[in-house]
Structure formats: structure tokens, C-alpha cells
Protein backbone atom coordinates (compact mmCIF):
# COMPACT_ATOMS: atom_id res chain seq x y z
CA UNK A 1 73.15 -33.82 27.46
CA UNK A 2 72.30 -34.64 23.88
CA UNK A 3 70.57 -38.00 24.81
CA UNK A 4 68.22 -36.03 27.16
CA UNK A 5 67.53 -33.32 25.06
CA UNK A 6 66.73 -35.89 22.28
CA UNK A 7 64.67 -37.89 24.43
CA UNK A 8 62.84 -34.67 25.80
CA UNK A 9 61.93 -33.94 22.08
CA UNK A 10 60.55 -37.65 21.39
CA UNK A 11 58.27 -36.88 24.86
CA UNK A 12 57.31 -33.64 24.10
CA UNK A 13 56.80 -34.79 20.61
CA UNK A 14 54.14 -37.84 21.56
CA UNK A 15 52.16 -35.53 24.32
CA UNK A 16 51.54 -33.04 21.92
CA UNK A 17 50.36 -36.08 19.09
CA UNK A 18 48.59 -37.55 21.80
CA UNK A 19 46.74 -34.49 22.30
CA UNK A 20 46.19 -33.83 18.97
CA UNK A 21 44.88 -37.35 18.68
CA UNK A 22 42.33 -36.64 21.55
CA UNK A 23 41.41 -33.23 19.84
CA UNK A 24 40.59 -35.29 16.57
CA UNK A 25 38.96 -37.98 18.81
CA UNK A 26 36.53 -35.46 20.69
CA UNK A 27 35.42 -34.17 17.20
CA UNK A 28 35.53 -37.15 15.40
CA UNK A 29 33.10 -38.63 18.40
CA UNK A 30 31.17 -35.84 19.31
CA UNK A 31 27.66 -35.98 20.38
CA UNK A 32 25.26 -35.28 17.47
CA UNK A 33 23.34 -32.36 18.50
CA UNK A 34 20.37 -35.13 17.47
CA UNK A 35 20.71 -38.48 16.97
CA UNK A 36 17.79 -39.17 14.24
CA UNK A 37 15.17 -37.53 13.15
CA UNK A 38 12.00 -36.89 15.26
CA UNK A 39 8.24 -35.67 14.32
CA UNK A 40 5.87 -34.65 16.73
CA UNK A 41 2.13 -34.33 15.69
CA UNK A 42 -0.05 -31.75 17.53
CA UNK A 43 -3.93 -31.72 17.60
CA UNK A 44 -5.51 -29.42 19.56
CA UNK A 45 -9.64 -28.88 20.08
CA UNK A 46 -10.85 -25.23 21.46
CA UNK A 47 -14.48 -24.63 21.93
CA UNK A 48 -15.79 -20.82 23.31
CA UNK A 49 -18.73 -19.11 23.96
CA UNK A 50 -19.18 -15.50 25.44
CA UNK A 51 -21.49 -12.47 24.80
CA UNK A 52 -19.38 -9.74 23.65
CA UNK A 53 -18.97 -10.19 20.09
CA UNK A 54 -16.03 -7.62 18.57
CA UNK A 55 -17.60 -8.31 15.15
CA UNK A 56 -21.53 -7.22 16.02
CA UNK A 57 -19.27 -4.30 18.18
CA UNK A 58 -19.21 -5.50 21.73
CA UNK A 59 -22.57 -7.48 22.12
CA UNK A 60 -24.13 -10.96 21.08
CA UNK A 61 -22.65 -14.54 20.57
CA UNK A 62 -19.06 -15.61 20.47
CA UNK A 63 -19.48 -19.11 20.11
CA UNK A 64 -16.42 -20.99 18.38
CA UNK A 65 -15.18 -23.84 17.68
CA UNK A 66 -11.38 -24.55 16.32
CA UNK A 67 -9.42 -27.84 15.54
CA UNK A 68 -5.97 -27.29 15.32
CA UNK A 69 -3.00 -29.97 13.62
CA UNK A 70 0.61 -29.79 13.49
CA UNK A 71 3.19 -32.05 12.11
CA UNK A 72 7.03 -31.20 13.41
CA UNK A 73 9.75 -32.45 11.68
CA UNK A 74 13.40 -32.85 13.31
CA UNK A 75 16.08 -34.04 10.57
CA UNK A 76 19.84 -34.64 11.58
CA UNK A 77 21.38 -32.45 8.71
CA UNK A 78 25.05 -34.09 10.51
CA UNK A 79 26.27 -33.78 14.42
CA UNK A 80 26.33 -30.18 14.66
CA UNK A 81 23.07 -29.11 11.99
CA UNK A 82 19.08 -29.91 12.68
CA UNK A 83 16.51 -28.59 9.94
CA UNK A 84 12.70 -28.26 12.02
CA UNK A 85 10.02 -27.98 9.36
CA UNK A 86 6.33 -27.06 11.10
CA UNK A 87 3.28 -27.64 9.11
CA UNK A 88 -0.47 -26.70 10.18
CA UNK A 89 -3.77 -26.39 9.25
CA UNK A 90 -6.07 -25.02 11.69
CA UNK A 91 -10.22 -24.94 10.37
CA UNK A 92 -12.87 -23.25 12.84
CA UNK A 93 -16.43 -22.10 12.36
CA UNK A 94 -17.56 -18.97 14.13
CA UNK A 95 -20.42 -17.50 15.13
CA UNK A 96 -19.20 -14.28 15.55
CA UNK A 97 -17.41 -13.80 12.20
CA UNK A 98 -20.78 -15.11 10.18
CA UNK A 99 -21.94 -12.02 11.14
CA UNK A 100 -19.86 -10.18 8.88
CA UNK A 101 -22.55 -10.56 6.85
CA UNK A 102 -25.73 -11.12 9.40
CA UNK A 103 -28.20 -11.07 6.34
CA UNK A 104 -27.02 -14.08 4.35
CA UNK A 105 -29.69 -16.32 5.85
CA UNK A 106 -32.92 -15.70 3.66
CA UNK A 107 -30.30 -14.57 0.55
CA UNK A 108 -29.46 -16.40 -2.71
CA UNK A 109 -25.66 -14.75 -2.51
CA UNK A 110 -23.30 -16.81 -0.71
CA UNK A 111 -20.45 -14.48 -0.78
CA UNK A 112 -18.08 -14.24 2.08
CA UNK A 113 -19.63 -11.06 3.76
CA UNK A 114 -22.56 -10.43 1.42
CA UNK A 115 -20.75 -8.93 -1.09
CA UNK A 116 -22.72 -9.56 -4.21
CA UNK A 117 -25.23 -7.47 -6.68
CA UNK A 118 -28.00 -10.44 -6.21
CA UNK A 119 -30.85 -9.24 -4.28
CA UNK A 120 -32.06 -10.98 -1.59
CA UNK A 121 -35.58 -13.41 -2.34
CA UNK A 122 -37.03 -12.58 0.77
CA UNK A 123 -36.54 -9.46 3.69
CA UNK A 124 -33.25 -10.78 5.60
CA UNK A 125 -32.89 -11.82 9.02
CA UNK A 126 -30.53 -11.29 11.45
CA UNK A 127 -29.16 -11.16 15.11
CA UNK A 128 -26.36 -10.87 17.08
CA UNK A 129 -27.02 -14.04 18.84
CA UNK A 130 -27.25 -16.55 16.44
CA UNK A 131 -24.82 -17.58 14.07
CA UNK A 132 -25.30 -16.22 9.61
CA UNK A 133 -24.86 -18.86 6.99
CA UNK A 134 -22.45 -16.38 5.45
CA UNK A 135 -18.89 -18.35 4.06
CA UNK A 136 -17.49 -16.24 6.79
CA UNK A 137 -18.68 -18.60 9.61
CA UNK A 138 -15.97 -20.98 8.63
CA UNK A 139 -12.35 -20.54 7.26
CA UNK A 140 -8.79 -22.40 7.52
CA UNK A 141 -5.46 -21.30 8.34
CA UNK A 142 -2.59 -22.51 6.74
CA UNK A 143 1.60 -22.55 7.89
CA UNK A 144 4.34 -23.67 6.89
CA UNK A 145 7.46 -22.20 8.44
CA UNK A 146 11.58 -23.75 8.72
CA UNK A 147 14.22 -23.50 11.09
CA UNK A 148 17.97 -24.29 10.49
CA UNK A 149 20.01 -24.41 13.98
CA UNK A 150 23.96 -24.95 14.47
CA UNK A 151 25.80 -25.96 17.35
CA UNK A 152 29.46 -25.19 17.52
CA UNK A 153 31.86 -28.58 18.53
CA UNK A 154 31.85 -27.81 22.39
CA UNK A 155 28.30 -27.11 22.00
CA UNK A 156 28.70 -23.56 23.91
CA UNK A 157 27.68 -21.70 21.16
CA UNK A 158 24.20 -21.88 18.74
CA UNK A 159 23.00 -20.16 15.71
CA UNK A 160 19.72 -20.61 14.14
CA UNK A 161 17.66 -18.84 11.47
CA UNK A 162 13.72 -19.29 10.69
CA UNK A 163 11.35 -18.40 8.16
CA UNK A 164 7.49 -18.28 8.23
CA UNK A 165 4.61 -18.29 5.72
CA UNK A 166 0.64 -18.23 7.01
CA UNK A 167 -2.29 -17.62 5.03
CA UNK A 168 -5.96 -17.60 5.71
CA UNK A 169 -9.11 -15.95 3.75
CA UNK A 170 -8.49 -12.36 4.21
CA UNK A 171 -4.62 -12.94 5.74
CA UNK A 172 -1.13 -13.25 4.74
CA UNK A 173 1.59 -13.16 6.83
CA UNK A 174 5.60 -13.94 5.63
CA UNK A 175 8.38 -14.22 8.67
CA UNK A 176 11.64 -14.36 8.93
CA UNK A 177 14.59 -14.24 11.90
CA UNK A 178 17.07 -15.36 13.38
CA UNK A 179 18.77 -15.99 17.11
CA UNK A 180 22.36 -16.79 19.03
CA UNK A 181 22.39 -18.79 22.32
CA UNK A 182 25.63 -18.80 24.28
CA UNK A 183 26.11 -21.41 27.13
CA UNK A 184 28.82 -20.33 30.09
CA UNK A 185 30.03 -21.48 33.32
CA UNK A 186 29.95 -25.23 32.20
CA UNK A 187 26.54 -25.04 30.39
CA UNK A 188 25.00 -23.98 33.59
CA UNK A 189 24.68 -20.00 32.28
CA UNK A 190 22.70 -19.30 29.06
CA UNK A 191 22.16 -16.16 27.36
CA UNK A 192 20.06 -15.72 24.29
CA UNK A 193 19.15 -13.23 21.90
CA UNK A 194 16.56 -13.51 19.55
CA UNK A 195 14.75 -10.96 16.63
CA UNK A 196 12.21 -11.71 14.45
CA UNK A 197 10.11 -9.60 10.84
CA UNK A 198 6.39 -10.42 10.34
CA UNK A 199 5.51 -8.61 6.66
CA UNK A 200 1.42 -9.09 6.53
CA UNK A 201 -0.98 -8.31 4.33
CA UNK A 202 -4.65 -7.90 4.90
CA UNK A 203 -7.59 -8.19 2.62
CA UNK A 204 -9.81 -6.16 4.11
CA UNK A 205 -13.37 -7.51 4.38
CA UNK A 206 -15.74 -4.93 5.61
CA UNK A 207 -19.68 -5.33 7.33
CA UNK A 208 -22.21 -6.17 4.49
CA UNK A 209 -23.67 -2.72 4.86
CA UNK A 210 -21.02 -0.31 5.11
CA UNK A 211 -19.40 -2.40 1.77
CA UNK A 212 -23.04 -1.18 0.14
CA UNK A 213 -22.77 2.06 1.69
CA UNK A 214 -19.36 2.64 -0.08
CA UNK A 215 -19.87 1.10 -3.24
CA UNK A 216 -23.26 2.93 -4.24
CA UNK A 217 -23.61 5.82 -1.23
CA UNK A 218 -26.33 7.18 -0.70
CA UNK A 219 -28.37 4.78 -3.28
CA UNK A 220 -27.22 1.57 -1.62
CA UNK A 221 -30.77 0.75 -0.51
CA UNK A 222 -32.00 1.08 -4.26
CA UNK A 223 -29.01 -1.19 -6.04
CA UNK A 224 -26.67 -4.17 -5.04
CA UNK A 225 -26.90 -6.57 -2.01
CA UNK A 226 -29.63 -3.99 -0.19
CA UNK A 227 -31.75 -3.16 -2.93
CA UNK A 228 -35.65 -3.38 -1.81
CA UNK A 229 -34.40 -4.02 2.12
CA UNK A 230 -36.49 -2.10 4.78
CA UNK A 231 -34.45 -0.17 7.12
CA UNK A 232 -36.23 0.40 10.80
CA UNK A 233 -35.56 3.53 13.20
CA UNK A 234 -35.02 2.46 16.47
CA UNK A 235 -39.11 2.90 16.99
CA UNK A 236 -39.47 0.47 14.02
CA UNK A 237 -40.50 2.87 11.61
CA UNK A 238 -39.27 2.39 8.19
CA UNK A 239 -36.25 5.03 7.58
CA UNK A 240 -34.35 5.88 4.53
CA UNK A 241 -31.97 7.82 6.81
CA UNK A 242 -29.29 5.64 7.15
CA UNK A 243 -26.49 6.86 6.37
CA UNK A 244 -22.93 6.12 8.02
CA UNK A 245 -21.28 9.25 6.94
CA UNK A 246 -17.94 8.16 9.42
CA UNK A 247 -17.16 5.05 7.46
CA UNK A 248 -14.31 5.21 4.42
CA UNK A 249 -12.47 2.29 3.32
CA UNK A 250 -9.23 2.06 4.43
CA UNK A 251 -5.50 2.99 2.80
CA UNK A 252 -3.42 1.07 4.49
CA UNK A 253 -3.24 -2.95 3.85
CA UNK A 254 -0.02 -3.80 5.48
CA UNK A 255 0.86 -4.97 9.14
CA UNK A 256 4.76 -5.07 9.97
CA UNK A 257 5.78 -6.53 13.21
CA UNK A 258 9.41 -6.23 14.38
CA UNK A 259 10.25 -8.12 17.44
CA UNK A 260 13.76 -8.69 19.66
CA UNK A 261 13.83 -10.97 22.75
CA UNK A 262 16.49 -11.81 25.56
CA UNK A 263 16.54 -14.46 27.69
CA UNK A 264 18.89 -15.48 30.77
CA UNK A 265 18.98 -19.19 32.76
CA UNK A 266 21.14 -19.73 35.22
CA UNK A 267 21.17 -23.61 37.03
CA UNK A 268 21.81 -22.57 40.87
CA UNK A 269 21.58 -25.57 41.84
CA UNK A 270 20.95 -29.33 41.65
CA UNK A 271 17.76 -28.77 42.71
CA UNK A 272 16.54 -25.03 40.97
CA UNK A 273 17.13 -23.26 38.02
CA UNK A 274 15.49 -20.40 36.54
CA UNK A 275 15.16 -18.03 34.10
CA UNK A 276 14.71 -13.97 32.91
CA UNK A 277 13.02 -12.93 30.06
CA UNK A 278 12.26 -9.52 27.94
CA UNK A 279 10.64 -8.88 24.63
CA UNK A 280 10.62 -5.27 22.54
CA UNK A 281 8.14 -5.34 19.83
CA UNK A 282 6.98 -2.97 17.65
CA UNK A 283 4.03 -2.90 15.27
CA UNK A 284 3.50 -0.70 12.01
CA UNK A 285 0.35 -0.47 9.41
CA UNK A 286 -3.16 -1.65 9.78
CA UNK A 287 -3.86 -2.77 13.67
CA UNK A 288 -7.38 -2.53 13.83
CA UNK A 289 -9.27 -5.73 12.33
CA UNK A 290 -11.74 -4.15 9.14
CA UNK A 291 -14.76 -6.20 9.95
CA UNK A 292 -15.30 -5.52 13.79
CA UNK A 293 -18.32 -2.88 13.44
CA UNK A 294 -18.72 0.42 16.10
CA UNK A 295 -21.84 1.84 17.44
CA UNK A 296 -21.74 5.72 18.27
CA UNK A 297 -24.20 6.61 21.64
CA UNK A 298 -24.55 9.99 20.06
CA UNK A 299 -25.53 8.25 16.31
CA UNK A 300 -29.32 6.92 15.69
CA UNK A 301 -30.04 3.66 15.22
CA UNK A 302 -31.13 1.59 11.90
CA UNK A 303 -32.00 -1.86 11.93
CA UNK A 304 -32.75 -4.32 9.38
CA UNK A 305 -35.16 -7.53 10.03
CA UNK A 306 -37.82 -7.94 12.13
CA UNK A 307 -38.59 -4.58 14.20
CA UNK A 308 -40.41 -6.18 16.72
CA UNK A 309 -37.23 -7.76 18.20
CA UNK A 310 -35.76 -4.13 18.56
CA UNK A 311 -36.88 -3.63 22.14
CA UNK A 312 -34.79 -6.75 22.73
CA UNK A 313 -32.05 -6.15 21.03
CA UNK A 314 -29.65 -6.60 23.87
CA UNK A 315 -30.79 -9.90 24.74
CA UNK A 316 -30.21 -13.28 23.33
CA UNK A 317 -34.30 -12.80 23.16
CA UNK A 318 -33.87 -11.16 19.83
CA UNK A 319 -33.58 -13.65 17.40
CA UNK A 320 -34.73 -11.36 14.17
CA UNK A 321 -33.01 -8.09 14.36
CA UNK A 322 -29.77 -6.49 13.14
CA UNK A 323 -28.32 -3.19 14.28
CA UNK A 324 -26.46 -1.42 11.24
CA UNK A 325 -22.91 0.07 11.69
CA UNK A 326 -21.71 3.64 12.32
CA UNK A 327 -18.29 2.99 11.23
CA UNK A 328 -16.01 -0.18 11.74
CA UNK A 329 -13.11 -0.61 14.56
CA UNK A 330 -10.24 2.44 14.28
CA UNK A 331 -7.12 2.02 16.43
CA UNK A 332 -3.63 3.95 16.05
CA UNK A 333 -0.86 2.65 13.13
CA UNK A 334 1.44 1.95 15.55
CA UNK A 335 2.24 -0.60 19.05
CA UNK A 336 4.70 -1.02 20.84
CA UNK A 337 4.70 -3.24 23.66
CA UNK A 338 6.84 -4.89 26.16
CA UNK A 339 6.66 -8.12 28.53
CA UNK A 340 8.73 -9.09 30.94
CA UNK A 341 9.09 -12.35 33.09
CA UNK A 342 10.83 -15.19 35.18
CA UNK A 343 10.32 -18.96 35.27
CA UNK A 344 11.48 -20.97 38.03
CA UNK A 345 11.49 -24.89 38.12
CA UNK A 346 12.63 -26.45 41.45
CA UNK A 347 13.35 -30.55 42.16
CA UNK A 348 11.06 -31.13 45.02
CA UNK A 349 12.08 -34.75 45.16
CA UNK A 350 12.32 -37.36 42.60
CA UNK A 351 8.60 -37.79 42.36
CA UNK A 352 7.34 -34.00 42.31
CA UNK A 353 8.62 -30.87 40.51
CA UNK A 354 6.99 -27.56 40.46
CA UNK A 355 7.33 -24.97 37.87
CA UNK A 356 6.25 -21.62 38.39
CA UNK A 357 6.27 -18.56 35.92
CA UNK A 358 5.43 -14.95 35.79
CA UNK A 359 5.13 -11.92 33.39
CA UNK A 360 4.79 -8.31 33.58
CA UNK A 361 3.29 -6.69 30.53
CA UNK A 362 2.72 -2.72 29.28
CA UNK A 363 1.94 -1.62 25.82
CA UNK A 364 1.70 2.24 24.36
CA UNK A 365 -2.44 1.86 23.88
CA UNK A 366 -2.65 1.70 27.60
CA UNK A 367 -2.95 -1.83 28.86
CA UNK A 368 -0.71 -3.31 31.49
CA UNK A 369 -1.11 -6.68 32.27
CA UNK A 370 0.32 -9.79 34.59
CA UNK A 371 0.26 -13.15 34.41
CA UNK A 372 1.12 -15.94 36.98
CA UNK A 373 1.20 -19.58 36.17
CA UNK A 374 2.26 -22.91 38.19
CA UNK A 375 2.41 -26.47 37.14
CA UNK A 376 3.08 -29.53 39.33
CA UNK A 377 4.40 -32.52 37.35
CA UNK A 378 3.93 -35.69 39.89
CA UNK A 379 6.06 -38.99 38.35
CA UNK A 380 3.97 -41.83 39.03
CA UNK A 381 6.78 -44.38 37.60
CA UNK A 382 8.59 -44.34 34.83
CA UNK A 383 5.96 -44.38 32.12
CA UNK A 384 3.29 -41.65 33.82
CA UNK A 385 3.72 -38.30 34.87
CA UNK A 386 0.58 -36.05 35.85
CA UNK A 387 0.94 -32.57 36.51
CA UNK A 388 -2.18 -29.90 37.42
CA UNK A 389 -2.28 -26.78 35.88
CA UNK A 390 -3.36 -23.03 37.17
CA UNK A 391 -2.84 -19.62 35.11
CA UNK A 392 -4.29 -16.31 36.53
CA UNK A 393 -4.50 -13.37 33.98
CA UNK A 394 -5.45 -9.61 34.53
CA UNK A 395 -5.08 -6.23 33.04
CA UNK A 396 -6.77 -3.20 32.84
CA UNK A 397 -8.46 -1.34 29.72
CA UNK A 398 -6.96 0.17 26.57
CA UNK A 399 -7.73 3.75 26.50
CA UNK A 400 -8.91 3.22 22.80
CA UNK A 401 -11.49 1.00 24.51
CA UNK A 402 -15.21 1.79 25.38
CA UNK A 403 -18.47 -0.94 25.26
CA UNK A 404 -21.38 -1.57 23.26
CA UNK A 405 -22.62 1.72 21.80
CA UNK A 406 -20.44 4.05 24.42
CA UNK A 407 -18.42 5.62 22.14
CA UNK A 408 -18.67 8.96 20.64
CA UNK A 409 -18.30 9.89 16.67
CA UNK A 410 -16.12 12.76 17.77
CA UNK A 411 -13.62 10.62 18.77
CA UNK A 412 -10.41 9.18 16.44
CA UNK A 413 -9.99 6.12 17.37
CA UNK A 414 -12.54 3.26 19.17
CA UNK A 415 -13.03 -0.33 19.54
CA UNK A 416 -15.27 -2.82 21.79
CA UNK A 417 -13.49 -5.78 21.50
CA UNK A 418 -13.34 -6.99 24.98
CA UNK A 419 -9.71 -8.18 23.93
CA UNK A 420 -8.70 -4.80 24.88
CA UNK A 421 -11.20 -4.05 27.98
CA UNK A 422 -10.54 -4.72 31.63
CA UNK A 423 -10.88 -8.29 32.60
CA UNK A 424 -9.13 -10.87 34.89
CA UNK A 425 -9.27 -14.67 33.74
CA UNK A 426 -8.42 -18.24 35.68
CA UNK A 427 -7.80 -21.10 33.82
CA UNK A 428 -7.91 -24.63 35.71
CA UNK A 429 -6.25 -28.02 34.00
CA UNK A 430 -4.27 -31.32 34.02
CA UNK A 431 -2.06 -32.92 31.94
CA UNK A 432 -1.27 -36.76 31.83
CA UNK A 433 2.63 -37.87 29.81
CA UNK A 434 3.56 -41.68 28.50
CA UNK A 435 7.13 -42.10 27.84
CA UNK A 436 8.26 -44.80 26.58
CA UNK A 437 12.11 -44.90 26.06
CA UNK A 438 12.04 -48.41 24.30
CA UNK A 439 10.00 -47.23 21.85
CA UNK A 440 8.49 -50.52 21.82
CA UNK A 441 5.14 -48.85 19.19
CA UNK A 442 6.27 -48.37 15.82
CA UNK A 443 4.47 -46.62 12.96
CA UNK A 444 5.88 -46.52 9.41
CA UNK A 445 9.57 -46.72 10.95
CA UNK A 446 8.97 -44.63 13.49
CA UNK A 447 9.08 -45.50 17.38
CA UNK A 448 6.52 -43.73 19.50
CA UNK A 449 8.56 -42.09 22.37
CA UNK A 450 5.90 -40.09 24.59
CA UNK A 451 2.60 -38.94 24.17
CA UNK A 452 1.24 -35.90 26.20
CA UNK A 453 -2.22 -35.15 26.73
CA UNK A 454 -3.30 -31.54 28.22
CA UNK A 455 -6.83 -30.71 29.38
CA UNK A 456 -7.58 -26.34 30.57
CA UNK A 457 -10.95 -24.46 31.09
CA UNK A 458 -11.03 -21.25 30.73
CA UNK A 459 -12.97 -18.46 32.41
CA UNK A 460 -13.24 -14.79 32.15
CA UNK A 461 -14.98 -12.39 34.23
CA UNK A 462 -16.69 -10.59 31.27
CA UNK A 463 -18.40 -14.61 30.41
CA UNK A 464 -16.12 -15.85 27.91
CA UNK A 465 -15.69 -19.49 28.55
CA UNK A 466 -13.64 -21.90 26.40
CA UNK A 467 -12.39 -25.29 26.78
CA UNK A 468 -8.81 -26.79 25.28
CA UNK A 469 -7.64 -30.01 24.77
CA UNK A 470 -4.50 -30.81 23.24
CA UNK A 471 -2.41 -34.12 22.35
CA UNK A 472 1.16 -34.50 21.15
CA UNK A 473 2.40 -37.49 19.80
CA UNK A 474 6.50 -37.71 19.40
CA UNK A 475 8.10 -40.15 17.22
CA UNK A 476 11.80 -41.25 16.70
CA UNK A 477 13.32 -42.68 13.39
């Protein structure tokens, strides 16, 4: 009895080393969460036009252009830890933001909307059409944000944390957050939890004349950047009447934005999987943007330039007129808003997938939107995979909303940026992927894994038209 007790204690004692051995195996051998370090580089090229300027308050050019660049960095901290740093510079020029300052063209000041005591050398011209040679018609953006993530050793279980810094001419934003992701049912259930703080800053920049008109009131056409300048009644008559009694300079600098998100995937089967989404975001401070101008209906109109062109002021015709402000964009201090969705991506066959995705979104200012999207990647071998693109967009107005010269002074808050009006857009595109698993293409140590190239016009019912090209180029160490 003793010998097979003993020798039931020399078994039981090498299955439970053995185990133990495996246990320190599994971790010891563990799949790095990556297995070097990665960098993707981003460029992307937008071009618009449309003829609802927010800036010139609902009417004249939109024209655009933006080039966009992003470097990603991926770095293997050990198996379970990856550090992602994102850096980008984004530079556009703008026809609708040189307007800031519409007057700048025939004017020895170069400041960013016109702010300057130097009087101009000759009358000033402007329109809503055409594009100022303010410093506003160009500007850069700059970020820089981090994200740390851990995995946990059965990889069920991820942490990560993120912080954000962006800054532009008259913007600042700083972000922070964090998120957990739990994997179930043999990875093939995923729920994740997200929440992010944005603490911005503006530096409010305000249309050339209503700056004058609060810096010297009623004497602004006698000193600073207006001194001398003939203001025109709508008949063209010269008019010292001007005066946008509405407009004060605003208190509040700050924009805080506070945002949770929850996500759930489920794999049904080898062929589909999808996914739910919801967001809850709030929005505190300054919402309205200071340099997007309003026109009252029940206000009289000034102009400043050429008075013959006021007849056509409305039309890309007038190339020598600008309409003077009532009072600049005014929206509520607070936003909360909430989207909803599902994405669906089902294995046709080996050659074709489709992807599919939807959202449902309703805000507190009164807009509801949805959005439906569907993508068709088609695997030509194993280096090339195309895949055509759709999107359909469409909501209905703010309430805060109103066109061109439709609102009323009595009112407390307005804007006409078509942003917020009722609209439907399409957007039509393709994209074309190389992936090369060899990596055969090396650049400073780095093996070029896939490149992805993405083409989308865009059209909206109200005439805004863009087009967007991207690359993105991903290297492995």
C-alpha cells in the first residue's frame, strides 16, 4: 500500500510539474501582441468647391484645397505592450476663410483678418466669390497624439490609454482617454468600452469690420483698418449708417468635449461577422465658429467696394462688392449628440467580400441624420485587391439654421452654414491594395508590406463638390 501511495505521489508530482512547465512554456512563448515595429505614412489630397460660404454667411465661393500627411508609428514595447505615436501636418488654402478679411486685396496690412491700424492705399475690393489675399486664405494644422495598449497573456483582455495635442492659427485642442476591450466565447465575442476629454481653446478671430466696429464703435470709419472707406446703402449711396449694434465680442474661449463609446462584434460564422456600435457625447463652451458672419432680412444693408456690383450681389457676377455683417454665427453652449450603428462583413467566396455599414444619428440642435455605406473588396491574386466604394448621407435641418439673409435680429441664436441645413450627399469611389508579404522593397530598414490607394467624389445636393484621394504606405522593421 505504501509503494502505491508513493508512486501515486511521484505521478501526481510530475503532472502537476509538467503542467507547470507548460504554463511557463505558454508564457515564456507567447505570441507578441506585435512582432516589430511598423509605420504607416498617410497622404491624403481634398479639393472642394460649392456656393454657400459659412464665412460670407451662407452665399459665395467655397473653393478649397487641403493636403493632408501622417506618419504612424507601431513600437513593440515587449509581447504584451505596443506604443502608436501619430504625427500630422495638414496645410490648405481657402477661399472661403480669406474672406475673413474680404478687403485685404488693395491694402498694405497683411494681417490675418485685417486687423491692423494701417489704412488702406486705395478703396478695397471685395466679393464673396473670389478668394482675399488675407493670411487667412492659408493655414496648417499640426498633431501629435500617443497611445499605449496592453494585452493580458491569453490575450482576452486589453487596456489602452491615449493622449492628443492639435494646434492651428486660431485653435488648440489637448486630449486625453482611455478604453478596455474584452474578447469572449473563444475570441469570437468582443465588447469594448471607450471615453475620451477634448479641452480646446479658441482664439477668436472675428470679420474685419465688426473687429473695427468693436474696437473704435461708432468712429470705426474715421480711425484704424476703415478709416477713409466708403460705405454704400443697398441703392449705392454713400451711408455713414452702419452700425451693427447686435455684435459683442464673445466671453467664452473654451470648447470641452466629453465622449463615451461601446462597441459589440460577434463572429457568427465562418463566413459573417458583425458589429454594434453607440457613442454619447457631450459638448460645453464656445460651439459656434467667431468668424462665420450673419445677415438679418429685417437689418439694411452696407456694402463696401464697388456699388455697381450690388444688384449682383448674389451672383458669382459680382466680382467688386462686399456685404458688411449684422452680427457673426450664435449657436447654444451646449451639444449633445448620439450615433448609433452596425457593420456587417460577409465572405462571399474567396475572391469577393462585401462590407456593409450603417448609422443612425440625433443631436439636441435638431438634426437627425443616417448614413449607409458598402464596399466590395474583389482579390484579384495575391498581390491586388480592388474594392468599389458607395456612401449615401442625409439629414434634415438644425432648428438654429436659416439661409442667406433669412434670419431675424430678434432671434438668439442663428447660423447659415449649410453644415447644419438639410441636405442629402452620394459619394462614388474605388480603392486599389498591394500586399506584399515578402517584403521584398526596403527603405532605410524597413520592408514595404502593402500600399493602399483610395479614390471618392463627393456630391451634395446644395452644390458642394469635392474630390479625395488618399495613399497609405505600411512598412515593417
Amino acid at each position: 500500500m505504501k509503494k502505491q501511495l508513493t508512486i501515486l505521489i511521484i505521478l501526481f508530482s510530475l503532472v502537476s510539474f509538467s503542467q507547470e512547465k507548460v504554463k511557463d512554456t505558454v508564457v515564456k512563448f507567447k505570441k507578441a501582441v506585435l512582432e516589430s515595429t511598423e509605420a504607416d505614412i498617410l497622404m491624403s489630397y481634398y479639393k472642394q468647391d460649392g456656393i454657400h460660404s459659412a464665412v460670407s454667411g451662407g452665399m459665395g465661393s467655397e473653393k478649397l484645397t487641403d493636403f493632408a500627411t501622417n506618419i504612424v508609428v507601431a513600437v513593440p514595447i515587449n509581447d504584451d505592450d505596443v506604443l502608436t505615436i501619430d504625427t500630422g501636418i495638414s496645410a490648405y488654402t481657402s477661399a472661403s476663410s480669406s474672406n475673413i478679411n474680404p478687403f485685404n486685396s488693395n491694402s498694405t496690412s497683411s494681417g490675418a483678418s485685417g486687423h491692423s491700424t494701417t489704412t488702406t492705399t486705395s478703396p478695397p475690393v471685395g466679393t464673396p466669390w473670389l478668394a482675399s489675399s488675407g493670411a487667412s486664405a492659408s493655414d496648417q494644422l499640426i498633431t501629435l497624439s500617443g497611445n499605449y495598449s496592453h494585452s493580458n497573456n491569453n490575450r482576452n483582455f486589453i487596456w489602452n490609454a491615449d493622449i492628443s495635442v492639435s494646434n492651428e492659427y486660431d485653435y488648440t485642442s489637448f486630449g486625453f482617454g482611455g478604453g478596455i476591450t474584452k474578447l469572449f466565447n473563444k475570441k469570437n465575442t468582443e465588447l469594448s468600452l471607450k471615453t475620451n476629454i477634448y479641452l480646446d481653446k479658441w482664439r477668436p478671430i472675428y470679420p474685419t469690420e465688426l473687429h473695427e466696429y468693436a474696437k473704435y464703435g461708432n468712429t470705426f470709419q474715421y480711425n484704424g483698418y476703415l478709416s477713409g472707406v466708403k460705405i454704400y446703402n443697398e441703392n449705392g449711396v454713400v451711408s455713414t449708417f452702419y452700425k451693427p449694434i447686435k455684435f459683442t465680442t464673445l466671453d467664452v474661449e473654451k470648447r470641452n468635449s466629453y465622449s463615451a463609446s461601446f462597441s459589440f462584434s460577434q463572429i457568427i460564422s465562418r463566413k459573417m461577422q458583425f458589429s454594434i456600435f453607440f457613442d454619447l457625447l457631450r459638448q460645453e463652451g464656445l460651439l459656434s465658429t467667431p468668424y462665420q458672419r450673419i445677415y438679418f432680412a429685417d437689418v439694411a444693408n452696407y456694402y463696401i467696394g464697388q456699388p455697381q456690383f450690388i444688384s449682383n450681389y448674389e451672383s458669382s457676377a459680382n466680382v467688386g462688392v462686399y456685404r458688411l455683417a449684422d452680427d457673426i454665427e450664435r449657436l447654444p453652449s451646449t451639444r449633445v449628440k448620439f450615433p448609433i450603428g452596425i457593420r456587417t462583413n460577409y465572405y462571399i467566396n474567396e475572391k469577393v467580400k462585401l462590407r456593409t455599414y450603417y448609422r443612425y444619428y440625433t443631436d439636441d440642435w435638431g438634426i437627425n441624420a443616417q448614413t449607409f455605406n458598402v464596399e466590395i473588396p474583389i482579390k484579384i491574386n495575391d498581390k491586388y485587391t480592388v474594392y468599389p466604394m458607395y456612401r449615401y448621407y442625409t439629414q434634415n435641418a438644425s432648428k438654429y439654421f436659416a439661409p442667406f439673409e433669412q434670419h431675424l435680429s430678434t432671434e438668439i441664436f442663428y447660423t447659415s452654414d449649410y453644415d447644419l441645413s438639410k441636405f442629402y450627399s452620394k459619394q462614388f469611389g474605388f480603392g486599389i491594395t498591394y500586399l506584399d508579404i515578402f517584403t521584398n522593397f526596403k527603405l532605410f530598414g524597413f520592408g514595404l508590406k502593402n500600399i493602399d490607394f483610395r479614390y471618392n467624389n463627393y456630391q451634395r445636393n446644395d452644390g458642394l463638390k469635392a474630390n479625395i484621394v488618399t495613399f497609405n504606405f505600411k512598412f515593417v522593421l
